[in-house]
PDB file of N, CA and C in Angstrom:
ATOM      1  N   UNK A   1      51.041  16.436  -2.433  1.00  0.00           N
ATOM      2  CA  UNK A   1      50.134  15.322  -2.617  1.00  0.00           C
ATOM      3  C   UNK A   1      49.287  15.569  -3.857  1.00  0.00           C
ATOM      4  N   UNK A   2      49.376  14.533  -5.029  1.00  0.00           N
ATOM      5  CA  UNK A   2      48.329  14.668  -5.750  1.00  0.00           C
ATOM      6  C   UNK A   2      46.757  14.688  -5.556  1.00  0.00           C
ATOM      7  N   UNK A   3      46.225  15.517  -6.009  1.00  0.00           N
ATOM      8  CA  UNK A   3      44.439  15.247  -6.451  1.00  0.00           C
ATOM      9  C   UNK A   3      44.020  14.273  -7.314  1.00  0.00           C
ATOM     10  N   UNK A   4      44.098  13.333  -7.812  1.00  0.00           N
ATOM     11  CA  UNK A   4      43.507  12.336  -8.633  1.00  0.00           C
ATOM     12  C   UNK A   4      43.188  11.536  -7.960  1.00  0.00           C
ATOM     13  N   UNK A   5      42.084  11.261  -8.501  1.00  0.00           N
ATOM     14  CA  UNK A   5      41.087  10.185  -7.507  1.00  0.00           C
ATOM     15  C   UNK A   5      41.580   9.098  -7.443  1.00  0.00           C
ATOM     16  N   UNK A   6      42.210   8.648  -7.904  1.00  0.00           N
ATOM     17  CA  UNK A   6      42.764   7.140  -8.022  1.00  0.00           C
ATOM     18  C   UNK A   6      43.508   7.428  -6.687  1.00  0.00           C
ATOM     19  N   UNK A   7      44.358   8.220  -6.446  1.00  0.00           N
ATOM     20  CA  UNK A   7      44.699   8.362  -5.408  1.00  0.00           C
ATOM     21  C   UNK A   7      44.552   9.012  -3.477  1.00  0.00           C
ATOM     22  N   UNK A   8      43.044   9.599  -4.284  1.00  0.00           N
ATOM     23  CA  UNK A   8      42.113   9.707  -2.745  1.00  0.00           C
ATOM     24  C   UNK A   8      41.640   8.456  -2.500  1.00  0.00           C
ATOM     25  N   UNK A   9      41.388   7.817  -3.360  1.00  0.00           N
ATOM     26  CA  UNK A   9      40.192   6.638  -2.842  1.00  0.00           C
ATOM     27  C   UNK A   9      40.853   5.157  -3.173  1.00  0.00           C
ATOM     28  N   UNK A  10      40.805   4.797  -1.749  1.00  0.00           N
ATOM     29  CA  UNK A  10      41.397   3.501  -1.941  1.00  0.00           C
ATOM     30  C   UNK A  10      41.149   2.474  -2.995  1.00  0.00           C
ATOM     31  N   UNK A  11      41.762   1.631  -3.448  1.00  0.00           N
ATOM     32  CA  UNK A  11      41.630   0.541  -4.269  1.00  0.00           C
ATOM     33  C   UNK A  11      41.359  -0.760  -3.532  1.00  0.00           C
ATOM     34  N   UNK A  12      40.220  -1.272  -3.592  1.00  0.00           N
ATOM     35  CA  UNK A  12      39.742  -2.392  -2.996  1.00  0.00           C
ATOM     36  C   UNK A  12      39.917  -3.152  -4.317  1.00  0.00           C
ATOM     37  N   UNK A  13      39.881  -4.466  -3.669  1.00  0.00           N
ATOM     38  CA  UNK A  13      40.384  -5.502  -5.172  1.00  0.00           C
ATOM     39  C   UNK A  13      38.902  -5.954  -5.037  1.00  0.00           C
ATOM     40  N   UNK A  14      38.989  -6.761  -6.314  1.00  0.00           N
ATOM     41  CA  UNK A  14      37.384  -6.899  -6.977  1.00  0.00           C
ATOM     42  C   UNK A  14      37.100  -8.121  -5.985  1.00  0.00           C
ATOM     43  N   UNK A  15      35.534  -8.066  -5.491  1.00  0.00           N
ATOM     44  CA  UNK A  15      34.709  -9.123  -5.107  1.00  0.00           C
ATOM     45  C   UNK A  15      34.658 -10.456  -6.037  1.00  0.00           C
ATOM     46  N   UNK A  16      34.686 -10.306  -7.065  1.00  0.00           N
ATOM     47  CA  UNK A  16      33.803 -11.268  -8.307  1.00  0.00           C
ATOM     48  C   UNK A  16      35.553 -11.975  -8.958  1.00  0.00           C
ATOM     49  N   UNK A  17      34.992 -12.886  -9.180  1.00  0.00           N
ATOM     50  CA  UNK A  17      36.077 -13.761 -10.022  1.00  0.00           C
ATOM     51  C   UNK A  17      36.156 -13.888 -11.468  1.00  0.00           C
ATOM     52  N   UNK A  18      35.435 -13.502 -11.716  1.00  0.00           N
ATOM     53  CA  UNK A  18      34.911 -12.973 -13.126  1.00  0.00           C
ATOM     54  C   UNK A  18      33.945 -12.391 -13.741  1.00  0.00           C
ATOM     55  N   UNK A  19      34.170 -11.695 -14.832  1.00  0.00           N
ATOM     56  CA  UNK A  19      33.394 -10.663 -15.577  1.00  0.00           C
ATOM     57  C   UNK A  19      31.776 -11.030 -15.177  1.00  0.00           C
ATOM     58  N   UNK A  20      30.823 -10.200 -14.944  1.00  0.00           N
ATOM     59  CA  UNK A  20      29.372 -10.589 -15.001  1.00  0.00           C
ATOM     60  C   UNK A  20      28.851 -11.291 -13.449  1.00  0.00           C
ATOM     61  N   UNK A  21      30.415 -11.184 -12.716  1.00  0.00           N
ATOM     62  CA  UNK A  21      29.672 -12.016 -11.842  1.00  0.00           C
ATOM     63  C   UNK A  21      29.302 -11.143 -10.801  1.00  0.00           C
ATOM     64  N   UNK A  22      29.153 -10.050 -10.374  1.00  0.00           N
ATOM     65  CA  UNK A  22      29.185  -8.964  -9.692  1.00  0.00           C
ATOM     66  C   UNK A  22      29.013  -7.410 -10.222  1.00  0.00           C
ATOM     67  N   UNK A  23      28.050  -7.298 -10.541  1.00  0.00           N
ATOM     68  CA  UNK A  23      27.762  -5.738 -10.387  1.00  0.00           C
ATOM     69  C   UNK A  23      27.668  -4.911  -9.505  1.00  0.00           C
ATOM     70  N   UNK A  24      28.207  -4.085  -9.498  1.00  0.00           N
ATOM     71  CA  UNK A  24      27.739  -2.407  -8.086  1.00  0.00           C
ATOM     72  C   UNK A  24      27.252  -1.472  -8.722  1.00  0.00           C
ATOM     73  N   UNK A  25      26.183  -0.676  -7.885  1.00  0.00           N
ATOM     74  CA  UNK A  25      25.720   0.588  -8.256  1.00  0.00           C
ATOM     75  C   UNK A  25      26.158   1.669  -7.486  1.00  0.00           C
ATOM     76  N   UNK A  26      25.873   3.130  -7.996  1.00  0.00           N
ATOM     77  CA  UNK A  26      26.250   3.594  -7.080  1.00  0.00           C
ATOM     78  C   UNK A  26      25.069   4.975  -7.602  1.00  0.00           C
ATOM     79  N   UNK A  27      25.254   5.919  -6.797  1.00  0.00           N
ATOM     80  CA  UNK A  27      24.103   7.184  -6.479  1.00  0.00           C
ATOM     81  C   UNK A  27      24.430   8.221  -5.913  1.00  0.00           C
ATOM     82  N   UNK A  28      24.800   9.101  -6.947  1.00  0.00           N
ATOM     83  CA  UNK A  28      25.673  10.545  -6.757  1.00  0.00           C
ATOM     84  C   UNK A  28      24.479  11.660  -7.081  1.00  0.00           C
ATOM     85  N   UNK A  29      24.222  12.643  -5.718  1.00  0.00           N
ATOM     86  CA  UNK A  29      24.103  13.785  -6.323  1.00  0.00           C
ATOM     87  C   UNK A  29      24.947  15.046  -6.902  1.00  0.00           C
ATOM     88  N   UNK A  30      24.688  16.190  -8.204  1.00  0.00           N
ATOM     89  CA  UNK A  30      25.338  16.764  -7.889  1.00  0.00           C
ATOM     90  C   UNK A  30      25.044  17.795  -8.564  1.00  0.00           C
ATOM     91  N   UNK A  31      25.504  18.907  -8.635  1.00  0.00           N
ATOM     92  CA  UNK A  31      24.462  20.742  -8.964  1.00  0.00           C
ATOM     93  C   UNK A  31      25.282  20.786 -10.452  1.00  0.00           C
ATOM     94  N   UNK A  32      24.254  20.963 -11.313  1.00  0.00           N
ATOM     95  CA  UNK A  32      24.907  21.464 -12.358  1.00  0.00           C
ATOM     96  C   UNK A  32      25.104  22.986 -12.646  1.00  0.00           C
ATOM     97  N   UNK A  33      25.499  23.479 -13.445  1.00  0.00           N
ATOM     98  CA  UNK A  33      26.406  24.904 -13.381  1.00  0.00           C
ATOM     99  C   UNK A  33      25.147  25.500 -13.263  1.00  0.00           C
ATOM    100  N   UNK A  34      24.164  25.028 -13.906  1.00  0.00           N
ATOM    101  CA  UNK A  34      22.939  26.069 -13.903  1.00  0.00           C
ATOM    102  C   UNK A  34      21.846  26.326 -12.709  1.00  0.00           C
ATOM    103  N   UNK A  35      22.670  25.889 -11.925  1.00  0.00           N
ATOM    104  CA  UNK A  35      22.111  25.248 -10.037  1.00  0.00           C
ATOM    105  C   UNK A  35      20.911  24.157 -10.012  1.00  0.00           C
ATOM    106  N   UNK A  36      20.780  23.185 -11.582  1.00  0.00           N
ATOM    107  CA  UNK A  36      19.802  22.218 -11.203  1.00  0.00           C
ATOM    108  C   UNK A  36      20.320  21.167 -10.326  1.00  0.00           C
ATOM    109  N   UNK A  37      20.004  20.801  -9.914  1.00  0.00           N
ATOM    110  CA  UNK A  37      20.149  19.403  -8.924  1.00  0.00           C
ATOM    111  C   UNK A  37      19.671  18.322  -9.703  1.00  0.00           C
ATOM    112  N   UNK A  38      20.645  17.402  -9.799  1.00  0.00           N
ATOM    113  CA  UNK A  38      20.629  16.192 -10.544  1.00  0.00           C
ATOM    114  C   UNK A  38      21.113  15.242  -9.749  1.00  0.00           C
ATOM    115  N   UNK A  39      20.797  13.786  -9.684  1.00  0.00           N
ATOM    116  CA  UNK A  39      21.322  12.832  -9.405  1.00  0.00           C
ATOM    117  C   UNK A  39      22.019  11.818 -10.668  1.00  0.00           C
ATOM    118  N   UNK A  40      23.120  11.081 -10.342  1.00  0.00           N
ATOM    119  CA  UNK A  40      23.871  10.202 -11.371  1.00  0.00           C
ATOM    120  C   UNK A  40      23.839   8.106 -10.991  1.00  0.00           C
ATOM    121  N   UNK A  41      23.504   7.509 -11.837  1.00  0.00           N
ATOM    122  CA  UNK A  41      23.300   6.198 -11.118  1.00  0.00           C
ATOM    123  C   UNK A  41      24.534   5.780 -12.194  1.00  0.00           C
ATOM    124  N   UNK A  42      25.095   5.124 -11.804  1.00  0.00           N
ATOM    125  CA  UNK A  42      25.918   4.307 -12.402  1.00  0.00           C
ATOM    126  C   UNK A  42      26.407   2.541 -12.277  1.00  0.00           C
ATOM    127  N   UNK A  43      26.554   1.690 -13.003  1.00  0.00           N
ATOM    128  CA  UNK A  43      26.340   0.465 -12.620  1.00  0.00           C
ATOM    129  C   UNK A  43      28.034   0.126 -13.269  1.00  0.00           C
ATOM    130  N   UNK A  44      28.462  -0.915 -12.388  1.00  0.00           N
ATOM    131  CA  UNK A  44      30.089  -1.287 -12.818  1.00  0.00           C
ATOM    132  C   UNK A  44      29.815  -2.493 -12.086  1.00  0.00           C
ATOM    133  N   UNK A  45      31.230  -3.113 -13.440  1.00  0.00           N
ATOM    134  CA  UNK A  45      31.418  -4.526 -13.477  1.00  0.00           C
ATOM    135  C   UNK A  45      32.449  -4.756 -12.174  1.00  0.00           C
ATOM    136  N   UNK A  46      31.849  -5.326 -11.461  1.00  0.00           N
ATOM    137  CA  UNK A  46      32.976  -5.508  -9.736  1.00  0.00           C
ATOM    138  C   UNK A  46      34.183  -6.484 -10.337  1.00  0.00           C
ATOM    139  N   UNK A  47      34.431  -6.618 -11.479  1.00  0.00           N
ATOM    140  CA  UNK A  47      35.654  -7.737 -11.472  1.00  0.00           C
ATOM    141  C   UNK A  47      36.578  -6.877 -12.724  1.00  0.00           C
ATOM    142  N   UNK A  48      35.743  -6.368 -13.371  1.00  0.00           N
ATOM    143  CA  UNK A  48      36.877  -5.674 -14.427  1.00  0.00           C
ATOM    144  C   UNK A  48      36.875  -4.026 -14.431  1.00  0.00           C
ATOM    145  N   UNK A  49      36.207  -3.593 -13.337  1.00  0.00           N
ATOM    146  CA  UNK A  49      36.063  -1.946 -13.116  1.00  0.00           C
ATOM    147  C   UNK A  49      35.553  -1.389 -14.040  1.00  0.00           C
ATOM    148  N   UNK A  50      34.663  -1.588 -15.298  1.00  0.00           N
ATOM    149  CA  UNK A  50      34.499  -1.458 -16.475  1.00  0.00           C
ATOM    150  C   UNK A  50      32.755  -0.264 -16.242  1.00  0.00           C
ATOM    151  N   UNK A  51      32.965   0.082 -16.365  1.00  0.00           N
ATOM    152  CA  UNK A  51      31.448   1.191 -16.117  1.00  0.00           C
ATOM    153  C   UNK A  51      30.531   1.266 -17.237  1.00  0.00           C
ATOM    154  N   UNK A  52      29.741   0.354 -16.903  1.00  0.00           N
ATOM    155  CA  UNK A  52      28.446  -0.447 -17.829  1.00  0.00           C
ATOM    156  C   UNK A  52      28.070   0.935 -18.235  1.00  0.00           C
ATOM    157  N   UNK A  53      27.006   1.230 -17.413  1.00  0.00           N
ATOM    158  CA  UNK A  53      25.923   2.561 -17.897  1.00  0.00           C
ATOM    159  C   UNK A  53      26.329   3.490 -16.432  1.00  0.00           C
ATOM    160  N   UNK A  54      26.298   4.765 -17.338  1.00  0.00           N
ATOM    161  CA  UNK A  54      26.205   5.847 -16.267  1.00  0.00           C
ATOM    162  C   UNK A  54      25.722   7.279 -16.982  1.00  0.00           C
ATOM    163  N   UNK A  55      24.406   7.550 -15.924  1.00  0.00           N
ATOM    164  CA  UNK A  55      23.597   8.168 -16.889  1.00  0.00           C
ATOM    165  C   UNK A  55      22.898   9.603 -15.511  1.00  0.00           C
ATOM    166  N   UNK A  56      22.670  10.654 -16.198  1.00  0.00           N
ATOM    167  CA  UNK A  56      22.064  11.555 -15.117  1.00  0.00           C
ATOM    168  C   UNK A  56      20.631  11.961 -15.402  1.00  0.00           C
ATOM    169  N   UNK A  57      19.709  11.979 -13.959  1.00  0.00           N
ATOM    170  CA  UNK A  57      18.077  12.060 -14.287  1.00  0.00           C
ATOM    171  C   UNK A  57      18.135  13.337 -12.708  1.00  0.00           C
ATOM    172  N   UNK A  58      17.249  13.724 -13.225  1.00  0.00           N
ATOM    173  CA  UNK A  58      16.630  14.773 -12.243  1.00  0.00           C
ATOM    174  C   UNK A  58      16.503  14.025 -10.883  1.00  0.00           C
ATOM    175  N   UNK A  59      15.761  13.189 -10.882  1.00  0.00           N
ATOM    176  CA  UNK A  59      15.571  11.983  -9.271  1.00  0.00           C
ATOM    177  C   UNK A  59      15.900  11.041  -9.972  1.00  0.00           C
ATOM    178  N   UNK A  60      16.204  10.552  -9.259  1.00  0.00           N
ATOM    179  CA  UNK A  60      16.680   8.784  -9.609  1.00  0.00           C
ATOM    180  C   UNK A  60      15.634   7.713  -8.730  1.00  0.00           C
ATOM    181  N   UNK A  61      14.741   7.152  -8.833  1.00  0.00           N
ATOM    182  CA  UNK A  61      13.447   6.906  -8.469  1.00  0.00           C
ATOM    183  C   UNK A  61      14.038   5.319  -8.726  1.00  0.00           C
ATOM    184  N   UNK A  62      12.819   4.282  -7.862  1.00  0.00           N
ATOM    185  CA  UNK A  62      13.230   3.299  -8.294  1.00  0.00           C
ATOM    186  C   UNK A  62      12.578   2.439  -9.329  1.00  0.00           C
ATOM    187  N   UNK A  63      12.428   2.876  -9.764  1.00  0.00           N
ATOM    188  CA  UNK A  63      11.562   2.940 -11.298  1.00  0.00           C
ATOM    189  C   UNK A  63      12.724   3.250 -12.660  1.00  0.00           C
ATOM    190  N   UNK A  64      14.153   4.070 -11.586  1.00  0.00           N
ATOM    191  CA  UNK A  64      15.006   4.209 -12.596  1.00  0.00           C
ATOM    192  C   UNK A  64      16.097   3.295 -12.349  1.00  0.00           C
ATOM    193  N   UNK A  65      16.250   3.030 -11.275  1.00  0.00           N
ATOM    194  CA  UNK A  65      17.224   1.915 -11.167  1.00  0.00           C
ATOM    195  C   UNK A  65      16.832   0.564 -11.687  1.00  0.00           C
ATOM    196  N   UNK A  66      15.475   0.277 -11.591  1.00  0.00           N
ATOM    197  CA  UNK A  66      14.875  -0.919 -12.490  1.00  0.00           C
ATOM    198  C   UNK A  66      15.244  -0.748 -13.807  1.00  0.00           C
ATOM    199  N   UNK A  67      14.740   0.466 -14.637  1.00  0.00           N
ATOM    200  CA  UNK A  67      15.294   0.567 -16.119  1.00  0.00           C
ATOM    201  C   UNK A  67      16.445   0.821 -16.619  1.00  0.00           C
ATOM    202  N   UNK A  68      17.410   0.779 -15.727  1.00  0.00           N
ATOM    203  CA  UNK A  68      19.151   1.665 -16.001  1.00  0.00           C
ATOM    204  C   UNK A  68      19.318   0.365 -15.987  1.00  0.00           C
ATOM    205  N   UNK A  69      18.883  -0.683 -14.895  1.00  0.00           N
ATOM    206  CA  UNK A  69      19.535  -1.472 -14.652  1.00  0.00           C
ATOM    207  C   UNK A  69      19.235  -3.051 -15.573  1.00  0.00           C
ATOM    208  N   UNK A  70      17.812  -2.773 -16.384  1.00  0.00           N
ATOM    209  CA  UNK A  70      17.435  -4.002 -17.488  1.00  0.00           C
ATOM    210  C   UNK A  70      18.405  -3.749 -18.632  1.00  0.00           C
ATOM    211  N   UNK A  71      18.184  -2.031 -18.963  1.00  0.00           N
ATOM    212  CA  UNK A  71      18.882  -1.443 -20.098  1.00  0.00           C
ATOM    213  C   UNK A  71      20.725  -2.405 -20.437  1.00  0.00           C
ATOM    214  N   UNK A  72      21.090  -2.309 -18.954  1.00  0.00           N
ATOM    215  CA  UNK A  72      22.554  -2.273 -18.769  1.00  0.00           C
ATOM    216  C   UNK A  72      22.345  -4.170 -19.296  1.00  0.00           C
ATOM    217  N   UNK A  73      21.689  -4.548 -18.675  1.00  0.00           N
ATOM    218  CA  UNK A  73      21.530  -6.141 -18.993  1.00  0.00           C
ATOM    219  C   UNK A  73      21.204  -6.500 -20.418  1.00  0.00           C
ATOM    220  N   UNK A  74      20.907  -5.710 -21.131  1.00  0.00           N
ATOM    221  CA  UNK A  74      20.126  -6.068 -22.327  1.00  0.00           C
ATOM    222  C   UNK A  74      21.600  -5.834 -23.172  1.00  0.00           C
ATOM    223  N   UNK A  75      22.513  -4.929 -22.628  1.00  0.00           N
ATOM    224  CA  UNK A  75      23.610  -4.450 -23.569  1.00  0.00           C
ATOM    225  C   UNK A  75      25.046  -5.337 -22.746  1.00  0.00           C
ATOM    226  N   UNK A  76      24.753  -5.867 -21.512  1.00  0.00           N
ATOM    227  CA  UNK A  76      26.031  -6.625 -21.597  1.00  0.00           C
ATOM    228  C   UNK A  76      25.941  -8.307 -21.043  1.00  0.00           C
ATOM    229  N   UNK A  77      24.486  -8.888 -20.794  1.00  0.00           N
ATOM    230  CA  UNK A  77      23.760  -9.771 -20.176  1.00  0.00           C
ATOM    231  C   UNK A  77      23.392  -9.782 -18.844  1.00  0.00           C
ATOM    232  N   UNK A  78      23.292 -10.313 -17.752  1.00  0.00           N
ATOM    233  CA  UNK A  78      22.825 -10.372 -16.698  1.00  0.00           C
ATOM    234  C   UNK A  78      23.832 -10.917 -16.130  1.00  0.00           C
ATOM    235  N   UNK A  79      24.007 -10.004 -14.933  1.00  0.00           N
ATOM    236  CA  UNK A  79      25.137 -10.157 -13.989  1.00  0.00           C
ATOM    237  C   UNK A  79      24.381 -11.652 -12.768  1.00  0.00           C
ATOM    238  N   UNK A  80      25.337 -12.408 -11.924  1.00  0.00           N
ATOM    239  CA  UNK A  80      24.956 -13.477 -11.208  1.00  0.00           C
ATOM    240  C   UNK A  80      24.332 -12.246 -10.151  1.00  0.00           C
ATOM    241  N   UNK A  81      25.231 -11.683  -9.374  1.00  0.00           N
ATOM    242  CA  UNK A  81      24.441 -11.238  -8.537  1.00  0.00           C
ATOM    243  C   UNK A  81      24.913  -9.257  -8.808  1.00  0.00           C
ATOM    244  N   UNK A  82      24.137  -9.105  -7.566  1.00  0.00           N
ATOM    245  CA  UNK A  82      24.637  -7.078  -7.532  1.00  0.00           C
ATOM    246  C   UNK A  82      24.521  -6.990  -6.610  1.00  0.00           C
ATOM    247  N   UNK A  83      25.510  -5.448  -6.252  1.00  0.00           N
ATOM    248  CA  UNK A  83      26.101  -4.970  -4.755  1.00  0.00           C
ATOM    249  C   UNK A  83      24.554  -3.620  -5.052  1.00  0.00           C
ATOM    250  N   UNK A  84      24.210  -3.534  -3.675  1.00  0.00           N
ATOM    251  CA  UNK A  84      22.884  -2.100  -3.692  1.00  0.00           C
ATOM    252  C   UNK A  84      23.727  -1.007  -4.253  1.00  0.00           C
ATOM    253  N   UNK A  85      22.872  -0.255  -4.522  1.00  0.00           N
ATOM    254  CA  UNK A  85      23.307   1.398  -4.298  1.00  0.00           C
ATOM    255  C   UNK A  85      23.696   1.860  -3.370  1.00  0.00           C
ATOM    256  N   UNK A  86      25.049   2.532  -3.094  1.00  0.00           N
ATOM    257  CA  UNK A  86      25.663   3.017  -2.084  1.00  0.00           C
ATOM    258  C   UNK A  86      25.816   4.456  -2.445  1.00  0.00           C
ATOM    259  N   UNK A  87      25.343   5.358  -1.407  1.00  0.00           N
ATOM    260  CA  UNK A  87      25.516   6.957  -1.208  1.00  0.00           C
ATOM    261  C   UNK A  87      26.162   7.412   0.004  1.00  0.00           C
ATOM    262  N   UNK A  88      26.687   8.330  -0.125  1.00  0.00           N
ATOM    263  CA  UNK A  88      27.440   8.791   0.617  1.00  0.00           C
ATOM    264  C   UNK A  88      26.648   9.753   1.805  1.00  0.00           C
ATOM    265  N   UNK A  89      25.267  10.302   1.283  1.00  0.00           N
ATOM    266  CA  UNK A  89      24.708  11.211   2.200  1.00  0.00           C
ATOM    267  C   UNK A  89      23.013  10.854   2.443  1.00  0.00           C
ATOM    268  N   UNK A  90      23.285   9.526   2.580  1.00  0.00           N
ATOM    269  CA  UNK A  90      21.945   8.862   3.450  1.00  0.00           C
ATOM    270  C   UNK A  90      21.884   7.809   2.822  1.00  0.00           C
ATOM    271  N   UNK A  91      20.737   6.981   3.034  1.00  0.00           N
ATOM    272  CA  UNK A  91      20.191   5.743   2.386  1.00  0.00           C
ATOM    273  C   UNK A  91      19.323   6.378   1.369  1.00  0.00           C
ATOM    274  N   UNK A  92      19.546   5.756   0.360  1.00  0.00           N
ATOM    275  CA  UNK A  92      19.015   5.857  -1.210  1.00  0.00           C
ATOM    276  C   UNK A  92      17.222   5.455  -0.813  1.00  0.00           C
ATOM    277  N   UNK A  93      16.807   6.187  -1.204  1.00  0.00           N
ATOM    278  CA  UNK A  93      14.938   5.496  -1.144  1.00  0.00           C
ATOM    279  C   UNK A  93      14.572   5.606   0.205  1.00  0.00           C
ATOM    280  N   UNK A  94      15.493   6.098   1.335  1.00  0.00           N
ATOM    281  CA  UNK A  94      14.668   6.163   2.348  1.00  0.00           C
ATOM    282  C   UNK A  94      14.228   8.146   2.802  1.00  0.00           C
ATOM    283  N   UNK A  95      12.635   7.740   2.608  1.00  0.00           N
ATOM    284  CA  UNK A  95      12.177   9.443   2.806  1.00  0.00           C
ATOM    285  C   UNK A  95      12.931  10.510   3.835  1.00  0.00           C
ATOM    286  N   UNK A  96      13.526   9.965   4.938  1.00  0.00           N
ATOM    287  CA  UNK A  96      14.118  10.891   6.188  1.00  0.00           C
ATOM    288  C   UNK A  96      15.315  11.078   5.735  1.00  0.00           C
ATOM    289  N   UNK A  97      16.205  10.593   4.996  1.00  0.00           N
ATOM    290  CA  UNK A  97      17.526  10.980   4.324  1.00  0.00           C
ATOM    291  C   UNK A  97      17.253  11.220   2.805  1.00  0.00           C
ATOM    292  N   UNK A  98      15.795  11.670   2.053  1.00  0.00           N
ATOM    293  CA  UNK A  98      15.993  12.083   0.905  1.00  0.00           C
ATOM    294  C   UNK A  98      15.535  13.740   0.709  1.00  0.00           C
ATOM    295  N   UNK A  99      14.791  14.111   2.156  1.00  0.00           N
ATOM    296  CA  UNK A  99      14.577  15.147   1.601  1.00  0.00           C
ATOM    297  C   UNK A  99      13.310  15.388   1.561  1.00  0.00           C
ATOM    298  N   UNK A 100      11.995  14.099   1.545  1.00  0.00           N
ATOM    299  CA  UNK A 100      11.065  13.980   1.062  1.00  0.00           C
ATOM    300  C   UNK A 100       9.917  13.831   2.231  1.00  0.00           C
ATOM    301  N   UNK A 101      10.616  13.448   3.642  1.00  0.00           N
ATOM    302  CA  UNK A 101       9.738  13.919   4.813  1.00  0.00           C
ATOM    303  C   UNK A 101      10.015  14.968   5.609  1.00  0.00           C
ATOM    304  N   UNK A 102       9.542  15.589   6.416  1.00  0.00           N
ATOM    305  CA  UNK A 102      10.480  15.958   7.443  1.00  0.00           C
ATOM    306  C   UNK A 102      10.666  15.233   8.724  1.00  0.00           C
TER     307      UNK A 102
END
């Protein structure tokens, strides 16, 4: 069995009927070699798979998803609508799955 992601992870066909009309985000942590902990936000076009901005910040705050996400608009216009941030190891912004209560 191959390792390439294309082939772990299913292919869902696009939501959007055309370009701009659907954005997704998404919200990856992950350790860099030097054991910092970083998070990655990335924003993609749901109709042409096309990966607007994808950028890595120490926290990803929502203060950064506001500015990743004007930035991304200013360089390809404003999408009709957007899919949230989806993570794999809790809800994004909520304190009991970030780490930030106990």
């Amino acid at each position: 069995m191959s390792s390439s992601a294309t082939e772990r992870m299913p292919r869902h066909p696009p939501l959007a009927d055309q370009p701009n009309e659907l954005w997704q985000s998404d919200l990856t942590r992950i350790t860099l070699a030097d054991g910092t902990d970083s998070e990655v936000i990335g924003w993609i076009d749901d109709h042409s798979r096309y990966m607007l901005h994808l950028i890595a910040h120490l926290r990803v705050t929502g203060r950064v998803v506001t500015d990743t996400f004007n930035e991304t608009a200013t360089q390809h216009g404003y999408p009709t609508a957007t899919l949230g941030i989806t993570q794999k190891n809790g809800k994004p912004f909520k304190p009991t799955t970030q780490r930030k209560k106990g």
